[in-house]
C-alpha atoms as a PDB file:
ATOM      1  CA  UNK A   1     -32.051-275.214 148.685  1.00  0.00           C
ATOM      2  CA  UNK A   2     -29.522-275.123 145.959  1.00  0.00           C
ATOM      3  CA  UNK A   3     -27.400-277.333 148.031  1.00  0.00           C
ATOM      4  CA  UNK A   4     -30.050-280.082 148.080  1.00  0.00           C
ATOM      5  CA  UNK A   5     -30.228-279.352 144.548  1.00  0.00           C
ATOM      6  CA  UNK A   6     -26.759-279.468 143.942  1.00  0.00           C
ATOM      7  CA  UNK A   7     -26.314-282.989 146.091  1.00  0.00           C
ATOM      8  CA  UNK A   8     -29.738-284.808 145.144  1.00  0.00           C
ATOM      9  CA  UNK A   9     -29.862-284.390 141.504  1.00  0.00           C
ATOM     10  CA  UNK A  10     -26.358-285.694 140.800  1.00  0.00           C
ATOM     11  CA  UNK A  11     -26.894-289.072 142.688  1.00  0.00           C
ATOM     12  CA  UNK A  12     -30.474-289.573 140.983  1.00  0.00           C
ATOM     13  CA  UNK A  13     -28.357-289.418 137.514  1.00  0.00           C
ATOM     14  CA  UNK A  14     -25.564-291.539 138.875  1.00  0.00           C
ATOM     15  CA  UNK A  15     -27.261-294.316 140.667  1.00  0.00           C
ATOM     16  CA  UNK A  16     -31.162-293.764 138.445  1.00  0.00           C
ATOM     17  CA  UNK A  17     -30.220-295.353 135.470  1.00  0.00           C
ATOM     18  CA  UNK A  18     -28.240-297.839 136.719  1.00  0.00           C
ATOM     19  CA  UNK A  19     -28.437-301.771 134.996  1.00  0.00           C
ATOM     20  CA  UNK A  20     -28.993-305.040 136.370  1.00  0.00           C
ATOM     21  CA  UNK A  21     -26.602-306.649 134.034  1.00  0.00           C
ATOM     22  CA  UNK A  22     -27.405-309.921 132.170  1.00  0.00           C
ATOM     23  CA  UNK A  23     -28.802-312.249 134.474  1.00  0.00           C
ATOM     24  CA  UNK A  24     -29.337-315.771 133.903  1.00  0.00           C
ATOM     25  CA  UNK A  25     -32.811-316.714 134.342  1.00  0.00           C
ATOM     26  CA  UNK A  26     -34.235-320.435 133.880  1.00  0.00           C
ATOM     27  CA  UNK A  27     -32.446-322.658 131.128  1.00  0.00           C
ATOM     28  CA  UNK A  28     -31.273-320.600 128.042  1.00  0.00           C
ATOM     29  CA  UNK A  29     -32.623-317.553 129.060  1.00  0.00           C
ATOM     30  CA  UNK A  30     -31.459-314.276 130.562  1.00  0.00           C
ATOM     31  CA  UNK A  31     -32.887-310.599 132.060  1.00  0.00           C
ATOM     32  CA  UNK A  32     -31.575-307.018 132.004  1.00  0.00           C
ATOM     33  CA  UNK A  33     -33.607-304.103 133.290  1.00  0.00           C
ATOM     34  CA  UNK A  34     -32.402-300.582 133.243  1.00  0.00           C
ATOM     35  CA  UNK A  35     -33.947-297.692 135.295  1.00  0.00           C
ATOM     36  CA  UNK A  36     -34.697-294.578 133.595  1.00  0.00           C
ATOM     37  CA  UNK A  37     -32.161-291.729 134.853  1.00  0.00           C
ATOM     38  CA  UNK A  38     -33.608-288.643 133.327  1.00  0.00           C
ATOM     39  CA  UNK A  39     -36.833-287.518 135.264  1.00  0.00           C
ATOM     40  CA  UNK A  40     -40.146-286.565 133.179  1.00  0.00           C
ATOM     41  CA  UNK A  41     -43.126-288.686 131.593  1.00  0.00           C
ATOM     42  CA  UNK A  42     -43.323-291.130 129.787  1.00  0.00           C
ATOM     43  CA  UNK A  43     -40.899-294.137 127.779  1.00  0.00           C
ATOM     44  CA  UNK A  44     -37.282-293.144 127.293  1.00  0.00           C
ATOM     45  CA  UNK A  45     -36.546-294.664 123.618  1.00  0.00           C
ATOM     46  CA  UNK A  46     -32.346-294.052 125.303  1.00  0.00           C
ATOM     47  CA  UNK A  47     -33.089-296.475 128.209  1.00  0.00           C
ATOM     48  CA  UNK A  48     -34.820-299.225 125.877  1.00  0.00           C
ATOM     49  CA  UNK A  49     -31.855-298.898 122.951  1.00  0.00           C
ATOM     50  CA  UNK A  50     -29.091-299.371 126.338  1.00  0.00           C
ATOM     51  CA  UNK A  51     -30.676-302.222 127.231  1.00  0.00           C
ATOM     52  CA  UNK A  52     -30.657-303.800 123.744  1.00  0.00           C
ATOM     53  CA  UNK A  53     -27.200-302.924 123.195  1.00  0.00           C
ATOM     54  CA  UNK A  54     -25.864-304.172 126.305  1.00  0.00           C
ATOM     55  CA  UNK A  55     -27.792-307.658 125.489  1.00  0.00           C
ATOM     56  CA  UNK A  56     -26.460-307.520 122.095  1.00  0.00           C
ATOM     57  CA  UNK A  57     -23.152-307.521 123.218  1.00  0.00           C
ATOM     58  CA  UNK A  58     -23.409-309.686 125.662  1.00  0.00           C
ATOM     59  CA  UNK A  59     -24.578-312.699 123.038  1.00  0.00           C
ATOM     60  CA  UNK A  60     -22.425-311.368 119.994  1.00  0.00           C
ATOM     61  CA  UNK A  61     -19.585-312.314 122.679  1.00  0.00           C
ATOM     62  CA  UNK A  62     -20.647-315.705 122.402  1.00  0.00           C
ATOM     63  CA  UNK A  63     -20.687-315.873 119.001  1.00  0.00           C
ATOM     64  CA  UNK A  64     -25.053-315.918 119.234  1.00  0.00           C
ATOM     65  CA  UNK A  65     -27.928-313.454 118.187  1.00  0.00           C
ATOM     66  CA  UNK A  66     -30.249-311.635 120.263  1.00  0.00           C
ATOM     67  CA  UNK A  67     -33.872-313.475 120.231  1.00  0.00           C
ATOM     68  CA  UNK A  68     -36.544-310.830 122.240  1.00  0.00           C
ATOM     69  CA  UNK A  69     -38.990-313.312 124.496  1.00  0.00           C
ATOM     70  CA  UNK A  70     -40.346-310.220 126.139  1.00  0.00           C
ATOM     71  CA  UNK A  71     -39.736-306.385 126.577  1.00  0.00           C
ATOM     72  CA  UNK A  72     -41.629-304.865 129.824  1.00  0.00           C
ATOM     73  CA  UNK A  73     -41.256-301.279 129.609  1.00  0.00           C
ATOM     74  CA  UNK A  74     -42.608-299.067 132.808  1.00  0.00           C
ATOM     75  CA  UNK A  75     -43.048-294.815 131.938  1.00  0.00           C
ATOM     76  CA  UNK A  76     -42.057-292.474 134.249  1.00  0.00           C
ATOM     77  CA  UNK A  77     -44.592-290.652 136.017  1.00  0.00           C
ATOM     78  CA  UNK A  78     -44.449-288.182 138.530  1.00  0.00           C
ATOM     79  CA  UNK A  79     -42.098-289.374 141.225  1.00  0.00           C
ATOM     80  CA  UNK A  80     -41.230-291.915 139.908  1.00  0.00           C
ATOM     81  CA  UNK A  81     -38.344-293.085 137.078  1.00  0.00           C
ATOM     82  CA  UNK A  82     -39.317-295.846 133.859  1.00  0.00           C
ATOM     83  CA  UNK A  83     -37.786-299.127 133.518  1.00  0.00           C
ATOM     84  CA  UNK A  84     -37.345-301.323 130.991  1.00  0.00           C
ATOM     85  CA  UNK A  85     -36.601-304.958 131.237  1.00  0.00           C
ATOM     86  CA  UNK A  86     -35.794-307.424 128.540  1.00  0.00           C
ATOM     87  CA  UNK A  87     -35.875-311.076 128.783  1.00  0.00           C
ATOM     88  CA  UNK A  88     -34.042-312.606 125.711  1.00  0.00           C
ATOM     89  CA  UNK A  89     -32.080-315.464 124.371  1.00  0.00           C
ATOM     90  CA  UNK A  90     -28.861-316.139 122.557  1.00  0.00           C
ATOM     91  CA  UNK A  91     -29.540-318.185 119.630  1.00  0.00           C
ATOM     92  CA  UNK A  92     -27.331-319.061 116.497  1.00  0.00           C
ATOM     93  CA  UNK A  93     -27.042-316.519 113.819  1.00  0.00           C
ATOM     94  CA  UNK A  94     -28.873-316.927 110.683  1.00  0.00           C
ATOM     95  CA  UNK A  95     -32.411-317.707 112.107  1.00  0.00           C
ATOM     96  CA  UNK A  96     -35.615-315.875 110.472  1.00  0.00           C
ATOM     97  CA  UNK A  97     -36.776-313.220 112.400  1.00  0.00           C
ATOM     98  CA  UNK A  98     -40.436-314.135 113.922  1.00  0.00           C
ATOM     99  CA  UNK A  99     -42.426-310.805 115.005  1.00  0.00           C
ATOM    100  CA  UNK A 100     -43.511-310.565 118.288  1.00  0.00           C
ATOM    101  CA  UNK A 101     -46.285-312.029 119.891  1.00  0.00           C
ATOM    102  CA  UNK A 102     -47.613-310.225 122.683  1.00  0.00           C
ATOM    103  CA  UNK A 103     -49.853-311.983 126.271  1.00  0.00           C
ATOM    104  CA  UNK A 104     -53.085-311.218 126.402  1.00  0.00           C
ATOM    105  CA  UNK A 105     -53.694-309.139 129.364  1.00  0.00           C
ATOM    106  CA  UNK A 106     -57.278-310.652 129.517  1.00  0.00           C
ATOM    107  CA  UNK A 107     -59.123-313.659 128.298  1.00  0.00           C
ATOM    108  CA  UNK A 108     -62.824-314.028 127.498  1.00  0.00           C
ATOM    109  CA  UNK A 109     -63.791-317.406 127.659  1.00  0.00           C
ATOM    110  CA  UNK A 110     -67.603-317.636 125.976  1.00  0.00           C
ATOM    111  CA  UNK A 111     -69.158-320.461 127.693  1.00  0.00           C
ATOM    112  CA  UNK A 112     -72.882-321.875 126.227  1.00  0.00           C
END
């Protein structure tokens, strides 16, 4: 038992909270996601700054800023590690921050 221990819990830390990198998506636009490594419930606030870090960098190297289109963040549950994936863009510095609009999830359409 130990030695499952000792072997399984190692590789969940090393290869759990592994990134996508930036990926390119369509256009201007670009992707990382980051699985949670630590086991437990709920949103690790660790995995979420990582990911906005690594995207920061990854524009600031282009001389750009960060621009959020949309965050998608998954909680752990039992069995299962959180995720968190941000789809940004790099934009020219100086801009006004705009807050965040979020997708419905539903729409009610009221018909008469």
């Amino acid at each position: 038992m130990k030695l499952i221990v000792g072997c399984v819990l190692p590789l969940v830390a090393l290869f759990g909270c592994q990134s996508t990198g930036v990926v390119p998506m369509d256009q201007d636009s670009y992707m990382i996601a980051k699985k949670d490594g630590t086991p437990g419930l709920g949103v690790s606030f660790s995995t979420k700054a990582d990911v906005y870090r690594e995207a920061n960098a990854f524009c600031s190297s282009k001389g750009l800023e960060l621009m959020t289109l949309e965050v998608i963040i998954t909680p752990a549950r039992p069995a299962q590690l959180g995720s968190t994936e941000l789809r940004f863009k790099c934009v020219p510095p100086g801009g006004t921050a705009q807050p965040m609009q979020r997708a419905p999830d539903t729409v009610i359409e009221i018909r008469k």
